[in-house]
Protein backbone atom coordinates (compact mmCIF):
# COMPACT_ATOMS: atom_id res chain seq x y z
CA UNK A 1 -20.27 -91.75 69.68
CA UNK A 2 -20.52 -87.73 69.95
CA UNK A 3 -17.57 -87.44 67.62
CA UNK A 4 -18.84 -90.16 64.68
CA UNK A 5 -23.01 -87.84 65.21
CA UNK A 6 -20.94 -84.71 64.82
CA UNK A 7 -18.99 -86.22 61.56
CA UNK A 8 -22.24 -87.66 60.01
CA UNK A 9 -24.20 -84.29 60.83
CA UNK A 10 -21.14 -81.81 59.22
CA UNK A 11 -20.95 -84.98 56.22
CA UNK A 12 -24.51 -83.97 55.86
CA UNK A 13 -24.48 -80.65 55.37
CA UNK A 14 -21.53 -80.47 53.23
CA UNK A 15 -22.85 -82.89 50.95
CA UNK A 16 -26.58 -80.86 50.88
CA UNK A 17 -24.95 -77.59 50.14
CA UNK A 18 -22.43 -79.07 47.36
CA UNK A 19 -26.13 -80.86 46.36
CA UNK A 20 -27.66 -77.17 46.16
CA UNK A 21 -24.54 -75.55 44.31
CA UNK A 22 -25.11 -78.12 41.70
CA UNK A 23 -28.94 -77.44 41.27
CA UNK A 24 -28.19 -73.32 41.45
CA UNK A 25 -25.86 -73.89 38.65
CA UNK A 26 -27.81 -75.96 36.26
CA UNK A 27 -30.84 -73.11 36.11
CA UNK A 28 -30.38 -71.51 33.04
CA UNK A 29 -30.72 -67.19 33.19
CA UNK A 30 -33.45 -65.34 32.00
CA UNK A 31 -32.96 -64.67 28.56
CA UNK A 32 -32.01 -61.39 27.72
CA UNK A 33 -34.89 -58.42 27.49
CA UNK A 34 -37.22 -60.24 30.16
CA UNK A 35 -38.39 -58.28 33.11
CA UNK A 36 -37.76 -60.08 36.39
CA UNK A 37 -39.09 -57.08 38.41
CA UNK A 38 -40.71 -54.47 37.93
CA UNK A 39 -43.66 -53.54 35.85
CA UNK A 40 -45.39 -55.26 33.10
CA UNK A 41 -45.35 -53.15 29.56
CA UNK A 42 -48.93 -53.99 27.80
CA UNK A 43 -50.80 -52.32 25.15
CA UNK A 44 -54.66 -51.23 26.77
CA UNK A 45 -57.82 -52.46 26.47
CA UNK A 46 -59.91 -51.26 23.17
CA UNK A 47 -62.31 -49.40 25.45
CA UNK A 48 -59.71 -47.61 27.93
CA UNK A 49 -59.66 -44.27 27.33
CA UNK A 50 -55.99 -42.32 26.53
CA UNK A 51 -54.86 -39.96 28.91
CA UNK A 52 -57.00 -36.92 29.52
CA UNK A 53 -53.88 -34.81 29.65
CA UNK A 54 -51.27 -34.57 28.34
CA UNK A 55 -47.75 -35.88 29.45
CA UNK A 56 -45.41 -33.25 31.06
CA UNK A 57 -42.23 -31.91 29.10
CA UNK A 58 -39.54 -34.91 28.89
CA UNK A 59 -41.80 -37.59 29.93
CA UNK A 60 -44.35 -39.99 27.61
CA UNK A 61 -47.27 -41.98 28.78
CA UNK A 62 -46.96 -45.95 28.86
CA UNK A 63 -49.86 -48.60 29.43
CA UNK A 64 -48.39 -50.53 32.05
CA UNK A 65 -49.25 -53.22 34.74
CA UNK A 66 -48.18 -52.66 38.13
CA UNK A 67 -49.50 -51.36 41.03
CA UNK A 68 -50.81 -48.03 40.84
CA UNK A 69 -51.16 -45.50 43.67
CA UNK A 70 -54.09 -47.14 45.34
CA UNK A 71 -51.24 -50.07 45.93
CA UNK A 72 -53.87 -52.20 43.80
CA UNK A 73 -52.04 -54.10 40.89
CA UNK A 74 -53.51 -53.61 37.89
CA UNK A 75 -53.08 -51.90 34.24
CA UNK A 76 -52.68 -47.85 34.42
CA UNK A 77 -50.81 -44.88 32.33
CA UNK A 78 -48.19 -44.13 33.58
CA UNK A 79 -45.39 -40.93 32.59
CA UNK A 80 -41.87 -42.41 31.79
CA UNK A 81 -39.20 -40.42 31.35
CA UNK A 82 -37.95 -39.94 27.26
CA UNK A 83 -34.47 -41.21 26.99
């Protein structure tokens, strides 16, 4: 009786991870040039004023949205490095 449960049980989880394989296969990728992670590129709000200085040498500001320094998530300049 122990050995047929203990069959049955590994049967079962063999079967439910092949099952899972299957489905993890069939999900297509992100297409190429969409952000997974990370922040949020957006263009700001009419009203939003630019920058009140300007960025420092090698860097450019981007509207982004993402959590700012106040850890609240939201849109914000931000200096990116020119590349």
């Amino acid at each position: 009786m122990k050995r047929l449960f203990l069959t049955t049980a590994a049967s079962a989880v063999v079967l439910g991870l092949g099952t899972l394989g299957a489905v993890a296969a069939s999900i297509a990728p992100y297409p190429p040039g969409t952000i997974v992670y990370g922040q949020l590129r957006g263009t700001p709000p009419a009203d939003f004023p630019p920058p009140a200085t300007p960025a420092p040498i090698g860097f450019h500001y981007e509207w982004v949205y993402g959590y700012d320094q106040h850890a609240v998530y939201r849109g914000h300049w931000e200096a990116v490095r020119n590349s």
